[in-house]
PDB file of N, CA and C in Angstrom:
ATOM      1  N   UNK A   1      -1.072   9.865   0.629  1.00  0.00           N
ATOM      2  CA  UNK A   1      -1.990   9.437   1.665  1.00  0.00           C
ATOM      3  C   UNK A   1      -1.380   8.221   2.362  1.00  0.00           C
ATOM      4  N   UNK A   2      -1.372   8.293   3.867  1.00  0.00           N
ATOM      5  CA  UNK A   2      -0.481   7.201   4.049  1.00  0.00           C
ATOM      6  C   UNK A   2      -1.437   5.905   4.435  1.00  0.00           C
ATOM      7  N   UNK A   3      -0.496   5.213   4.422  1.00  0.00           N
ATOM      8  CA  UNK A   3      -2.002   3.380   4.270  1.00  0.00           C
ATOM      9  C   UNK A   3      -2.646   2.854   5.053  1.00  0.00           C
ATOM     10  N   UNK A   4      -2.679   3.631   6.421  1.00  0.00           N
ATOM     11  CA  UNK A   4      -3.445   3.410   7.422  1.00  0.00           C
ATOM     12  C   UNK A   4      -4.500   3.807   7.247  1.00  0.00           C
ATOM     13  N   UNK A   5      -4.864   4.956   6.285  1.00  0.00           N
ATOM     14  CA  UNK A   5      -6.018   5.507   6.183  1.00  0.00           C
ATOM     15  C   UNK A   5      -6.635   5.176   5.043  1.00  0.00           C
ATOM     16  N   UNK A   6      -5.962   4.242   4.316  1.00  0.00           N
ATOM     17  CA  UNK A   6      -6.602   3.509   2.943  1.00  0.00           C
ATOM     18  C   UNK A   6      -7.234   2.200   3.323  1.00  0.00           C
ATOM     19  N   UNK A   7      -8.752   2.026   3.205  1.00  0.00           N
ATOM     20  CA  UNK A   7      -9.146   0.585   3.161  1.00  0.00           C
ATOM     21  C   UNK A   7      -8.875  -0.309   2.267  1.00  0.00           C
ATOM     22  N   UNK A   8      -8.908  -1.194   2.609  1.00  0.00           N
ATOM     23  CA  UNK A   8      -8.952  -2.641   1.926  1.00  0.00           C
ATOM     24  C   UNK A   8      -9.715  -2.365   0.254  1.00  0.00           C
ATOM     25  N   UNK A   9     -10.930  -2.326   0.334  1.00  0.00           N
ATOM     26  CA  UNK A   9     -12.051  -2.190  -0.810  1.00  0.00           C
ATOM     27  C   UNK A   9     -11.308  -0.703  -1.654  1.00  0.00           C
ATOM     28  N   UNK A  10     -10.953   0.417  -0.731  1.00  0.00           N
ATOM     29  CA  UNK A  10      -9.883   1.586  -2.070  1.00  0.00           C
ATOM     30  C   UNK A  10      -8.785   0.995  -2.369  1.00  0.00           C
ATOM     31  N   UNK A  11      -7.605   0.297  -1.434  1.00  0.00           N
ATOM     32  CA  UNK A  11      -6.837  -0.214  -1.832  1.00  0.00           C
ATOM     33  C   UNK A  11      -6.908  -1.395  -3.215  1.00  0.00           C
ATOM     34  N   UNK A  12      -8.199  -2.148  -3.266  1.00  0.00           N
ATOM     35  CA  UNK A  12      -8.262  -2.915  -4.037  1.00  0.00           C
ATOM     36  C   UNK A  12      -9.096  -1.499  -5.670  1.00  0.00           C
ATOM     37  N   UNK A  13      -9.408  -0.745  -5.564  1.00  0.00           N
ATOM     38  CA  UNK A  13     -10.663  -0.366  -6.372  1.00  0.00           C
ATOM     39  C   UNK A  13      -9.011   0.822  -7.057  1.00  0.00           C
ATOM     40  N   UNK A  14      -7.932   1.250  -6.247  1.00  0.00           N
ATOM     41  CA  UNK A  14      -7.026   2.204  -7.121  1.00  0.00           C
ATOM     42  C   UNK A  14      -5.870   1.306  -7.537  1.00  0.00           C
ATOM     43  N   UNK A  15      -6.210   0.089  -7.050  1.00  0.00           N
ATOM     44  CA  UNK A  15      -4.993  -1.016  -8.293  1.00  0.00           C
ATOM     45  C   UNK A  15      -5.774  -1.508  -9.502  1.00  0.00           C
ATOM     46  N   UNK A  16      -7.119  -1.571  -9.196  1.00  0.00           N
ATOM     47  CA  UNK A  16      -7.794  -2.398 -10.806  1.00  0.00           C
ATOM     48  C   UNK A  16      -7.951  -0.665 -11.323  1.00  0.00           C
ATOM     49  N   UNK A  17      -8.086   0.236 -11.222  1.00  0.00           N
ATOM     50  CA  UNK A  17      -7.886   1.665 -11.929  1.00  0.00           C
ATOM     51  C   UNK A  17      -6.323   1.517 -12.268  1.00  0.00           C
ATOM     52  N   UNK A  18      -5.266   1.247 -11.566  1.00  0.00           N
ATOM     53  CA  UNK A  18      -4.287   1.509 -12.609  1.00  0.00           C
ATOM     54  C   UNK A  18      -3.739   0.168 -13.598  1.00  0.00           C
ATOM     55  N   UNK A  19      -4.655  -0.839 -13.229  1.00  0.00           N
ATOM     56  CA  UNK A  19      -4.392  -2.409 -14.534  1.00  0.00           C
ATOM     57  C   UNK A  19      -5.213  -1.485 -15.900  1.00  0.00           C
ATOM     58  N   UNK A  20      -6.373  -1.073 -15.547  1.00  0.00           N
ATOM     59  CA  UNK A  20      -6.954  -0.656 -16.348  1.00  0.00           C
ATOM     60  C   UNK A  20      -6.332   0.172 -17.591  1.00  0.00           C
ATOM     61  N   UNK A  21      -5.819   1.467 -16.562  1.00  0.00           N
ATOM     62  CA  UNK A  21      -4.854   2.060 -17.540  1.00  0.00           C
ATOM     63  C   UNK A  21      -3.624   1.793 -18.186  1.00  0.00           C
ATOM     64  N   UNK A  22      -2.965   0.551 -17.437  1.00  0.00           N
ATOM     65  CA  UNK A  22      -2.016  -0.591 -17.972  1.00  0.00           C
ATOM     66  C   UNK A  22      -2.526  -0.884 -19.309  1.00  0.00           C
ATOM     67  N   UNK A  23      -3.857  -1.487 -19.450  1.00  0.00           N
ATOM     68  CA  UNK A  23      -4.346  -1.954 -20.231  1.00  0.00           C
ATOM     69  C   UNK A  23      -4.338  -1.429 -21.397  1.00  0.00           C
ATOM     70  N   UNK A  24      -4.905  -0.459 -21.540  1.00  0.00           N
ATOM     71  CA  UNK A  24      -5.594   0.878 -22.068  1.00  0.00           C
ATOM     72  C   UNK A  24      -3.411   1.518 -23.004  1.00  0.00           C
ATOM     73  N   UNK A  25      -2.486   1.237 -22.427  1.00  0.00           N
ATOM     74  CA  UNK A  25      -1.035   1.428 -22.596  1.00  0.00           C
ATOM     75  C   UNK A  25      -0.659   0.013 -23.501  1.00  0.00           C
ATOM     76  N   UNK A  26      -0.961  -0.812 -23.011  1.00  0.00           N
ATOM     77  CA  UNK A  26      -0.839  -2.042 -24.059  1.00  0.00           C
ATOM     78  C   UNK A  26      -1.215  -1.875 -25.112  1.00  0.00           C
ATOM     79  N   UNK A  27      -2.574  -1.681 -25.066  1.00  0.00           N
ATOM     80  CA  UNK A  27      -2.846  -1.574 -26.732  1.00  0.00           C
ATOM     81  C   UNK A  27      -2.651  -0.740 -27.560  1.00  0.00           C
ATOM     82  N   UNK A  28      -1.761   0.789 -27.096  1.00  0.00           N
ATOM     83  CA  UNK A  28      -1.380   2.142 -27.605  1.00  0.00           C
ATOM     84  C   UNK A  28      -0.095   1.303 -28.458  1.00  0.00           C
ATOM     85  N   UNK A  29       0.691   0.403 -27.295  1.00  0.00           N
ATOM     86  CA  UNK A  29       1.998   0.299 -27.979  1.00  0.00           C
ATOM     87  C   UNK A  29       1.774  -1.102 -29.015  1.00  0.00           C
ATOM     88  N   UNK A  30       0.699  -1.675 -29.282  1.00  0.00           N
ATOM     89  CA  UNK A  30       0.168  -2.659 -30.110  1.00  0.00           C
ATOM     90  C   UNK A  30       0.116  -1.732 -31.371  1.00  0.00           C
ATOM     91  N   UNK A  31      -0.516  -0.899 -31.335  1.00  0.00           N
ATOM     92  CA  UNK A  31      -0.863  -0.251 -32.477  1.00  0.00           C
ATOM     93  C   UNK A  31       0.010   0.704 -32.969  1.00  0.00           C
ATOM     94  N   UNK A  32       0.576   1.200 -32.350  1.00  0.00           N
ATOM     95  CA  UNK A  32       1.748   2.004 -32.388  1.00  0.00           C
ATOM     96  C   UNK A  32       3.120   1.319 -32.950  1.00  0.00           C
ATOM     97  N   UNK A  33       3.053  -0.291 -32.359  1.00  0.00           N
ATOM     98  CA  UNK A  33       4.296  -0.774 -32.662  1.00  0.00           C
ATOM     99  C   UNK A  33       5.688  -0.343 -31.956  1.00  0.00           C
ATOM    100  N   UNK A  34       5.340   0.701 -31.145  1.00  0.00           N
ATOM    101  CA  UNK A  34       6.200   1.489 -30.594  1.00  0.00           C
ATOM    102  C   UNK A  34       7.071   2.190 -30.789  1.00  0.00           C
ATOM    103  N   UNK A  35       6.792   2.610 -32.674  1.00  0.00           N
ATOM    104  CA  UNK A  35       7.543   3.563 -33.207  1.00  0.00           C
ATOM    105  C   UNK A  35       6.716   4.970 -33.149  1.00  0.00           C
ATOM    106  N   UNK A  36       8.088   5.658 -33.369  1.00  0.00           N
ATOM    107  CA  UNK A  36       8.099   7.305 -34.175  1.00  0.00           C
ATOM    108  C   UNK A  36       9.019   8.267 -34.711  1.00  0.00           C
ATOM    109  N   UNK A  37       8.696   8.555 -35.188  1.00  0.00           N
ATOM    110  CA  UNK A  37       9.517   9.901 -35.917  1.00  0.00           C
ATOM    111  C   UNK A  37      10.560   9.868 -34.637  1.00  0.00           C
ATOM    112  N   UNK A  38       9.878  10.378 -33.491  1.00  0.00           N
ATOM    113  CA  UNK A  38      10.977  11.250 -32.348  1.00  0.00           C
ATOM    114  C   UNK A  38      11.834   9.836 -31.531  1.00  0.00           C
ATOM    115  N   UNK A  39      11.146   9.175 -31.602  1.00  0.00           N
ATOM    116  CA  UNK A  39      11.559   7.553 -31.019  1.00  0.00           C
ATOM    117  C   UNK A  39      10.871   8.004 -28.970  1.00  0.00           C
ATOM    118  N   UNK A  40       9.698   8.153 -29.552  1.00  0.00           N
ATOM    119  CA  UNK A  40       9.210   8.605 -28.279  1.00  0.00           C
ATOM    120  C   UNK A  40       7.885   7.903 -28.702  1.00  0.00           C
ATOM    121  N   UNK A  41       6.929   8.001 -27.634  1.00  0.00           N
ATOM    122  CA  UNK A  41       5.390   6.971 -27.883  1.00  0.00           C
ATOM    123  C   UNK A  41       5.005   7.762 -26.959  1.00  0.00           C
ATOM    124  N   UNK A  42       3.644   8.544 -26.892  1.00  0.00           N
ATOM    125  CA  UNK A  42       2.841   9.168 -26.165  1.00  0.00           C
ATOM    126  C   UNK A  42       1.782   7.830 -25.471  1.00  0.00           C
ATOM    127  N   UNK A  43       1.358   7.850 -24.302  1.00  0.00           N
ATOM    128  CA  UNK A  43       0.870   7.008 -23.294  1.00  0.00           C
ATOM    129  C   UNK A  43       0.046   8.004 -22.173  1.00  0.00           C
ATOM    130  N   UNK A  44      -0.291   7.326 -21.639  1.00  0.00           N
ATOM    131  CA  UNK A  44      -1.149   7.598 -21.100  1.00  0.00           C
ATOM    132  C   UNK A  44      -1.040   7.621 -19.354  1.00  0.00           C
ATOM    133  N   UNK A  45      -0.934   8.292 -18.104  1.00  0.00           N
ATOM    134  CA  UNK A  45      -0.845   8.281 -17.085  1.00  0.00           C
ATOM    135  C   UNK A  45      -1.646   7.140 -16.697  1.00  0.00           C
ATOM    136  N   UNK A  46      -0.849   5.743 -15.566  1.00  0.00           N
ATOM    137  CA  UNK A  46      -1.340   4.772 -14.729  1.00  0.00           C
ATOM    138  C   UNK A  46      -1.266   4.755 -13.578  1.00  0.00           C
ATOM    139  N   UNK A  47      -1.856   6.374 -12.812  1.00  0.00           N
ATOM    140  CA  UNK A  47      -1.979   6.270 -11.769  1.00  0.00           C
ATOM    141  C   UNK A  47      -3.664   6.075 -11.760  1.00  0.00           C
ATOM    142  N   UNK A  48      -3.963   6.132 -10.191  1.00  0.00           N
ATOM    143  CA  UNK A  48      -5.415   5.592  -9.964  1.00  0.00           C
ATOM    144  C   UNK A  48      -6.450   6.142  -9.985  1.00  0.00           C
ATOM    145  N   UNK A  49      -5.869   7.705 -10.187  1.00  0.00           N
ATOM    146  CA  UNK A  49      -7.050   8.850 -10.461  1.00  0.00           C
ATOM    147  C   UNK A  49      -7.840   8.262 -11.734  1.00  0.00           C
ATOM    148  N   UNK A  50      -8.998   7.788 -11.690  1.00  0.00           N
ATOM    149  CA  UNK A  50      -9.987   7.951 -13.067  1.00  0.00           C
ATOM    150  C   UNK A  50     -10.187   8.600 -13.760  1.00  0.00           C
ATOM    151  N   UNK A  51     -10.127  10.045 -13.613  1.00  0.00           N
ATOM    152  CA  UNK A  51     -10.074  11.440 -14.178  1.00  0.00           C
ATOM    153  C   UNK A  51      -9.028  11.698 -14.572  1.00  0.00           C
ATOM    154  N   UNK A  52      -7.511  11.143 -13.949  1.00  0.00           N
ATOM    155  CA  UNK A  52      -6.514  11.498 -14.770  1.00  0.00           C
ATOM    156  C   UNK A  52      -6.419  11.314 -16.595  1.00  0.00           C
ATOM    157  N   UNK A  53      -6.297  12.477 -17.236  1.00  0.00           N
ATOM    158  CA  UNK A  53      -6.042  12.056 -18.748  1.00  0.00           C
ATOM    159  C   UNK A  53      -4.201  12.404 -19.142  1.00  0.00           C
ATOM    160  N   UNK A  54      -3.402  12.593 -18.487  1.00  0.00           N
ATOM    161  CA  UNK A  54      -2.852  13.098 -18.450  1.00  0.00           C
ATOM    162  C   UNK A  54      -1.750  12.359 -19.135  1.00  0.00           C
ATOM    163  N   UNK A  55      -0.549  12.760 -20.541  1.00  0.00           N
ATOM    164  CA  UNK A  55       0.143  11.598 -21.297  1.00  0.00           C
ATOM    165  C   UNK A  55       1.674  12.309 -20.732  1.00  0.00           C
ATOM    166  N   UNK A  56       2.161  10.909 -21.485  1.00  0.00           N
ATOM    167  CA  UNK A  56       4.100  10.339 -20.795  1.00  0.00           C
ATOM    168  C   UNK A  56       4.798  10.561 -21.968  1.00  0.00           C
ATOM    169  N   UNK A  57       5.592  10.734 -22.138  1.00  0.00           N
ATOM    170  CA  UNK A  57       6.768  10.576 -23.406  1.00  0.00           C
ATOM    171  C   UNK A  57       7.331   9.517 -23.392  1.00  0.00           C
ATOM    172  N   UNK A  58       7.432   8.232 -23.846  1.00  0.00           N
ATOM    173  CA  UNK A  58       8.472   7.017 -23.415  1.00  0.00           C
ATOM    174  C   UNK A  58       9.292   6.785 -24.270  1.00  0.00           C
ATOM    175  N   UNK A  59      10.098   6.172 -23.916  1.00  0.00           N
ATOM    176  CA  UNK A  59      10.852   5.128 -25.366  1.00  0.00           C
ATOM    177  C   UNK A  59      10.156   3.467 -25.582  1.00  0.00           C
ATOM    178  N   UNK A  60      10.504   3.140 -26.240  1.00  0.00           N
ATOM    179  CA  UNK A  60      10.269   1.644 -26.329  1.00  0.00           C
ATOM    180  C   UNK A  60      10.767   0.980 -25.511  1.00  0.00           C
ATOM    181  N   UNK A  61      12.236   1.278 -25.441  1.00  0.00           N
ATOM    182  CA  UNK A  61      13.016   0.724 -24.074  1.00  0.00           C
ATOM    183  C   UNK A  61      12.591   0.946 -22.888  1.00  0.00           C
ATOM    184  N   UNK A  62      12.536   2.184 -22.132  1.00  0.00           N
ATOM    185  CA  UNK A  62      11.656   2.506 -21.211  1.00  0.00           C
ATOM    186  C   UNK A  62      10.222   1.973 -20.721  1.00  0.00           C
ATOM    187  N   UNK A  63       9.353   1.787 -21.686  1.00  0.00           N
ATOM    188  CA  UNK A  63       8.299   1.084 -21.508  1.00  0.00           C
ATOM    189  C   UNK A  63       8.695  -0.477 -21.496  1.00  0.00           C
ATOM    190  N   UNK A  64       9.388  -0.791 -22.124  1.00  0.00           N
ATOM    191  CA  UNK A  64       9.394  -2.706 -21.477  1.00  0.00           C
ATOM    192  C   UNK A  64       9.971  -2.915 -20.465  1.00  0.00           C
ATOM    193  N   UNK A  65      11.274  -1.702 -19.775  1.00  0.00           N
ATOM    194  CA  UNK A  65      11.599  -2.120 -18.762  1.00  0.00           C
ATOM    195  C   UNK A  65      10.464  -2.007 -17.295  1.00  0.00           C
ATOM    196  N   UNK A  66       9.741  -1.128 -17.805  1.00  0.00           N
ATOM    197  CA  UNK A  66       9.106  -1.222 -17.199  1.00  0.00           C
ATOM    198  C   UNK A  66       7.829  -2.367 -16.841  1.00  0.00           C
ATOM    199  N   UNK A  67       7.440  -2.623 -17.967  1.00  0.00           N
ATOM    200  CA  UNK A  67       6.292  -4.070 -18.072  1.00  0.00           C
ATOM    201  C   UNK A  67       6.754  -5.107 -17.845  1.00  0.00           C
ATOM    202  N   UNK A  68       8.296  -5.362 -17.701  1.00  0.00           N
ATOM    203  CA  UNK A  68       8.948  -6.289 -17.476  1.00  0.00           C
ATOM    204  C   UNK A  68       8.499  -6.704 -15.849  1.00  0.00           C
ATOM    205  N   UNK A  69       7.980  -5.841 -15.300  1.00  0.00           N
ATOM    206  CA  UNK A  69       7.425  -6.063 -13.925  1.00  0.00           C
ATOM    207  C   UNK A  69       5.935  -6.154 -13.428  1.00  0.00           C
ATOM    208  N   UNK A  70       4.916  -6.951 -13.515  1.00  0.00           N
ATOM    209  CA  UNK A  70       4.051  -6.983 -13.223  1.00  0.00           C
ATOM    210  C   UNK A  70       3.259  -5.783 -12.249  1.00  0.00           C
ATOM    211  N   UNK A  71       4.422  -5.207 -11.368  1.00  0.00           N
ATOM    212  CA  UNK A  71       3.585  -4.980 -10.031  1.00  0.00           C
ATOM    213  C   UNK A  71       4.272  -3.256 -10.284  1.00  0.00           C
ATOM    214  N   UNK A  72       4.665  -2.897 -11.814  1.00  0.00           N
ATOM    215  CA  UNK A  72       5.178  -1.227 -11.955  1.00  0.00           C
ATOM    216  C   UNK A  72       4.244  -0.739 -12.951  1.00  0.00           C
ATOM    217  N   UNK A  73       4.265   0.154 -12.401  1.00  0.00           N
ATOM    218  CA  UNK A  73       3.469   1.591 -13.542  1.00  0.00           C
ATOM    219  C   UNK A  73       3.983   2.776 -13.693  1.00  0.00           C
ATOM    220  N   UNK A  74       3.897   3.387 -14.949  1.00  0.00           N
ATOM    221  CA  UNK A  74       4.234   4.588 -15.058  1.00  0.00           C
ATOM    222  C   UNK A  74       3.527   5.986 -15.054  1.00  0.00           C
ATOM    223  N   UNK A  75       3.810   6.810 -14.119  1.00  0.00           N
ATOM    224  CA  UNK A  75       3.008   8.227 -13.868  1.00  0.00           C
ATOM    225  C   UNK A  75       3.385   9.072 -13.796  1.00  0.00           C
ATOM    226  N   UNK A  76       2.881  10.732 -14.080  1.00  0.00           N
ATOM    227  CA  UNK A  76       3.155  11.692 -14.178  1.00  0.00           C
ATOM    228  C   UNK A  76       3.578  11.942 -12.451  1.00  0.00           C
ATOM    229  N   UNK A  77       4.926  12.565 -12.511  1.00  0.00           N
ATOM    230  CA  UNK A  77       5.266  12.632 -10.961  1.00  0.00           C
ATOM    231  C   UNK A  77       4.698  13.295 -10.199  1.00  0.00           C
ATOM    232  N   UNK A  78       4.059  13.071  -8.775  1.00  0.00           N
ATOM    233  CA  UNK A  78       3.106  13.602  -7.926  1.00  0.00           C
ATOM    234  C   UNK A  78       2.145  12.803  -8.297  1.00  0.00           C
ATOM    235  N   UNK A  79       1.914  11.619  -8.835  1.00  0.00           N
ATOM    236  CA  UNK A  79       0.331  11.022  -8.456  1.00  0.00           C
ATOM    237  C   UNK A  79       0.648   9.860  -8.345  1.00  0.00           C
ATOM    238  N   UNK A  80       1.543   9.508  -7.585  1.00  0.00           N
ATOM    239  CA  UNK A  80       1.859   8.649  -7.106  1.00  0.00           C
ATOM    240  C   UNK A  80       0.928   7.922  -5.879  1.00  0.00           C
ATOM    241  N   UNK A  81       0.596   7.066  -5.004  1.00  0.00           N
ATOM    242  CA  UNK A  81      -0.218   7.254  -3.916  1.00  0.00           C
ATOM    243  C   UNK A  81       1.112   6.477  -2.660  1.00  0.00           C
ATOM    244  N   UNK A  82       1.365   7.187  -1.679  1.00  0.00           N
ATOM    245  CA  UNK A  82       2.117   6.470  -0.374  1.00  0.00           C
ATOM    246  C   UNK A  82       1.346   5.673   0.322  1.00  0.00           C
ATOM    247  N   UNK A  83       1.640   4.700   0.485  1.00  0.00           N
ATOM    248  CA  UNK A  83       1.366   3.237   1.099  1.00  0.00           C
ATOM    249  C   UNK A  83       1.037   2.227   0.594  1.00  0.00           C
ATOM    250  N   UNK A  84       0.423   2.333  -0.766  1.00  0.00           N
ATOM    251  CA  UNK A  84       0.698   1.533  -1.336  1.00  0.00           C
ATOM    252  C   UNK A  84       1.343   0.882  -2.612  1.00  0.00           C
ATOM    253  N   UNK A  85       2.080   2.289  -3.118  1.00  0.00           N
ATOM    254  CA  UNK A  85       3.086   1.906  -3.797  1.00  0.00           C
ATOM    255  C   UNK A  85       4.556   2.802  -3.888  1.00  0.00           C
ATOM    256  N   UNK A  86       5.217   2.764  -4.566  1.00  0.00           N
ATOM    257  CA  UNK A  86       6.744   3.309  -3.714  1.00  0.00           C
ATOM    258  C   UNK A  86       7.678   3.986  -5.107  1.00  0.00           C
ATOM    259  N   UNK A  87       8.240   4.690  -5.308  1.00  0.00           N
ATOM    260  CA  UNK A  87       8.842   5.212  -6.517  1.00  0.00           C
ATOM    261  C   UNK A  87      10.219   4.144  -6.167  1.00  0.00           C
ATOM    262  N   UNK A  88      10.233   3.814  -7.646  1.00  0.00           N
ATOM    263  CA  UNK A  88      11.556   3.007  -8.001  1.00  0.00           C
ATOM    264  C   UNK A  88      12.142   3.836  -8.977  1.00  0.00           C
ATOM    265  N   UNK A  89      12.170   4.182  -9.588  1.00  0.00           N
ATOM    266  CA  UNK A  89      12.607   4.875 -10.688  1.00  0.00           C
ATOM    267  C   UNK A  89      11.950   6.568 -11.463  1.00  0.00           C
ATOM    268  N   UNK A  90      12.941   6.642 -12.370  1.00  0.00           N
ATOM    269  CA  UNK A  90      12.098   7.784 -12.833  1.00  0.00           C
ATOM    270  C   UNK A  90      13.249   8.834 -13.285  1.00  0.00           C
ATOM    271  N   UNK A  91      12.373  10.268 -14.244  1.00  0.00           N
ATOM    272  CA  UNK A  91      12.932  10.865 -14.892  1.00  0.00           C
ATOM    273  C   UNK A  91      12.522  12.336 -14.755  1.00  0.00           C
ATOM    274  N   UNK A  92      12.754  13.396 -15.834  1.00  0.00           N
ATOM    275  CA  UNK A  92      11.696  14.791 -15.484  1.00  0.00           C
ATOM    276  C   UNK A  92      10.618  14.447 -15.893  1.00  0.00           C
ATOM    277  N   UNK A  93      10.360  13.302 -17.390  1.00  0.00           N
ATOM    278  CA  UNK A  93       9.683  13.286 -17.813  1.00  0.00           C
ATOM    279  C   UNK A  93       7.972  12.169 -17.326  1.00  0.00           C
ATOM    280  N   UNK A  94       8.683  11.249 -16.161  1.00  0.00           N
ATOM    281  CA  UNK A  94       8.017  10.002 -15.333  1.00  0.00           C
ATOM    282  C   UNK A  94       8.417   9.501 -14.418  1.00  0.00           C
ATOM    283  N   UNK A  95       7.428   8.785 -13.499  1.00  0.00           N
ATOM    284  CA  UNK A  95       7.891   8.348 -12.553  1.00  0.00           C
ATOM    285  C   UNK A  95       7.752   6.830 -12.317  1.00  0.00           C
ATOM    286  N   UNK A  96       8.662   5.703 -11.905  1.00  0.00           N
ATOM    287  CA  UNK A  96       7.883   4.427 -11.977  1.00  0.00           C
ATOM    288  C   UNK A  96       7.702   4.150 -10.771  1.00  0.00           C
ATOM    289  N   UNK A  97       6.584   3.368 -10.561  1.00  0.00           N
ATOM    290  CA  UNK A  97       6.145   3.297  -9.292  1.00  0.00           C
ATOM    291  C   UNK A  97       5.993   1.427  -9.244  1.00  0.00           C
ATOM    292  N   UNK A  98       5.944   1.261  -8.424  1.00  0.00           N
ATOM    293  CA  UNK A  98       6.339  -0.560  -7.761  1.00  0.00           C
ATOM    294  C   UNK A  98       4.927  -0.819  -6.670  1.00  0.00           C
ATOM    295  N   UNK A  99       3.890  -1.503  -6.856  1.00  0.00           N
ATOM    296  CA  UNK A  99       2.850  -1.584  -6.421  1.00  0.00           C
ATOM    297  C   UNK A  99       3.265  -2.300  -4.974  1.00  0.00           C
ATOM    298  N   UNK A 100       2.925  -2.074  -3.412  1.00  0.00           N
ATOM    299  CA  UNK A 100       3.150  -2.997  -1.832  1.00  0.00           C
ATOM    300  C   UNK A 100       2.406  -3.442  -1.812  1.00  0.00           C
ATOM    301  N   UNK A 101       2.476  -4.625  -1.167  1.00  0.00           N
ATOM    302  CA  UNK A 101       1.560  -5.371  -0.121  1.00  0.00           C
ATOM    303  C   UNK A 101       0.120  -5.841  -0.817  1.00  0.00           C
ATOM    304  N   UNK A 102      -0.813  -5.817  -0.414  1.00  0.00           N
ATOM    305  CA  UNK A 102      -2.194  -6.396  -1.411  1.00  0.00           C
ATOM    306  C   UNK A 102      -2.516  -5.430  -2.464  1.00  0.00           C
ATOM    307  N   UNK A 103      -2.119  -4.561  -2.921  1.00  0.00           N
ATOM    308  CA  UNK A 103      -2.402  -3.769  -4.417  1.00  0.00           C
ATOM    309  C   UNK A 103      -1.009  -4.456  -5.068  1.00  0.00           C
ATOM    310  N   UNK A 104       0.088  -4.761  -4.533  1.00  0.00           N
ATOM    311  CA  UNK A 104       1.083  -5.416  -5.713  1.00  0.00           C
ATOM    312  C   UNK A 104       0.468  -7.082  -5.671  1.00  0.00           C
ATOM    313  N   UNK A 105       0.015  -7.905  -4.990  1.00  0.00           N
ATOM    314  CA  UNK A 105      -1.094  -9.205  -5.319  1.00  0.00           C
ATOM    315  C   UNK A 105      -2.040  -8.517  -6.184  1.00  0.00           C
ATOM    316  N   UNK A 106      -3.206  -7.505  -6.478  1.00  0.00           N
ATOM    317  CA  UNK A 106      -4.109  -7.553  -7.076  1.00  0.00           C
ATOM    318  C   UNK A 106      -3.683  -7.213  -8.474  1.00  0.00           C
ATOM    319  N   UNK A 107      -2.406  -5.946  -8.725  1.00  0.00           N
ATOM    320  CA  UNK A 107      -1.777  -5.561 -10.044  1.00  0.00           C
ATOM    321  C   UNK A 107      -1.261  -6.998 -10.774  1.00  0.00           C
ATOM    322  N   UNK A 108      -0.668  -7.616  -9.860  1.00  0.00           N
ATOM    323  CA  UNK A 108       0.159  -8.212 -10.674  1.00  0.00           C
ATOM    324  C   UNK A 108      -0.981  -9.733 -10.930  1.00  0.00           C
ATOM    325  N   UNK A 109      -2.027  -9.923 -10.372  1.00  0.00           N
ATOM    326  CA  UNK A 109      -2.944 -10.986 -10.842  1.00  0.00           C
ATOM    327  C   UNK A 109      -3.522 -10.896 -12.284  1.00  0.00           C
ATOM    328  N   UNK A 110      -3.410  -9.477 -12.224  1.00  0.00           N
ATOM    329  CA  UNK A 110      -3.975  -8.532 -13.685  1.00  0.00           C
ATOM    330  C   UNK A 110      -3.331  -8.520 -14.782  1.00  0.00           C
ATOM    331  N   UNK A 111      -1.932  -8.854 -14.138  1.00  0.00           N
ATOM    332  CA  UNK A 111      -1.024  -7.882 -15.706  1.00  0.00           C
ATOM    333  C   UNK A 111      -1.493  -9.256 -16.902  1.00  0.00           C
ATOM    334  N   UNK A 112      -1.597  -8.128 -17.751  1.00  0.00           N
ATOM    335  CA  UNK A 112      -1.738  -8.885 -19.030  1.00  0.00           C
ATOM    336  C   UNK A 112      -0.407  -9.416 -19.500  1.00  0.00           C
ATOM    337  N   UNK A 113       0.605 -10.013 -19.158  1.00  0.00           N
ATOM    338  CA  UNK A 113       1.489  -9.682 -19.655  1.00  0.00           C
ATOM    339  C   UNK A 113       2.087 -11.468 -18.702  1.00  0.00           C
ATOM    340  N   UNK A 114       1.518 -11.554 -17.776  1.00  0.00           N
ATOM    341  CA  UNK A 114       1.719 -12.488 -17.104  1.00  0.00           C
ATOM    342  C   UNK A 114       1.429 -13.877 -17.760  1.00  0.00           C
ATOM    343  N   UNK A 115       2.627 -14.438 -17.648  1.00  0.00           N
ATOM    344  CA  UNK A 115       2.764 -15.617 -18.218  1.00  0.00           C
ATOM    345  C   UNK A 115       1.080 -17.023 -17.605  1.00  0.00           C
TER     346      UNK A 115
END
């Protein structure tokens, strides 16, 4: 959807949906420790769909490089949203996405992770 046609109030309401599911990924790899058998960690899709239930395969490595950034999330490819955030990276298995303009201010006010 491109961002002319996204307001302000969705723009702000599908970045606190994907801190949320940020969130909701933090405490998987808390408890998890971020081991397994396969050296993989099942997670959870952080795009902005609410309804999305949809899980990631990661590594440990993979996931910090990614948290290493306040304003990235990881999603099943195609639910991404255009305009306000942008694929940086990615695999068959995910895609990372880099939050623009006032949804990367509202993600990254959020991240738990922020000093």
């Amino acid at each position: 959807m491109p961002i002319e046609t996204i307001g302000v109030g969705t723009v702000d309401q599908a970045a606190r949906s994907q801190t949320l599911f940020r969130e909701v990924n933090e405490h998987i790899a808390k408890l998890t420790s971020l081991a397994s058998d396969t050296g993989f960690s099942l997670f959870i899709c952080e795009c902005s769909d609410t309804s999305c239930a949809e899980s990631l395969e990661i590594t440990p490595e993979e996931y910090e490089a990614v948290r290493s950034n306040g304003t990235r999330f990881l999603l099943v490819p195609g639910h991404q949203l255009e305009g306000i955030e942008r694929v940086v990276d990615g695999n068959g298995r995910f895609l990372v996405v880099e939050k623009v303009g006032r949804a990367a201010a509202v993600v990254d006010a959020d991240n738990p992770r922020r000093s």
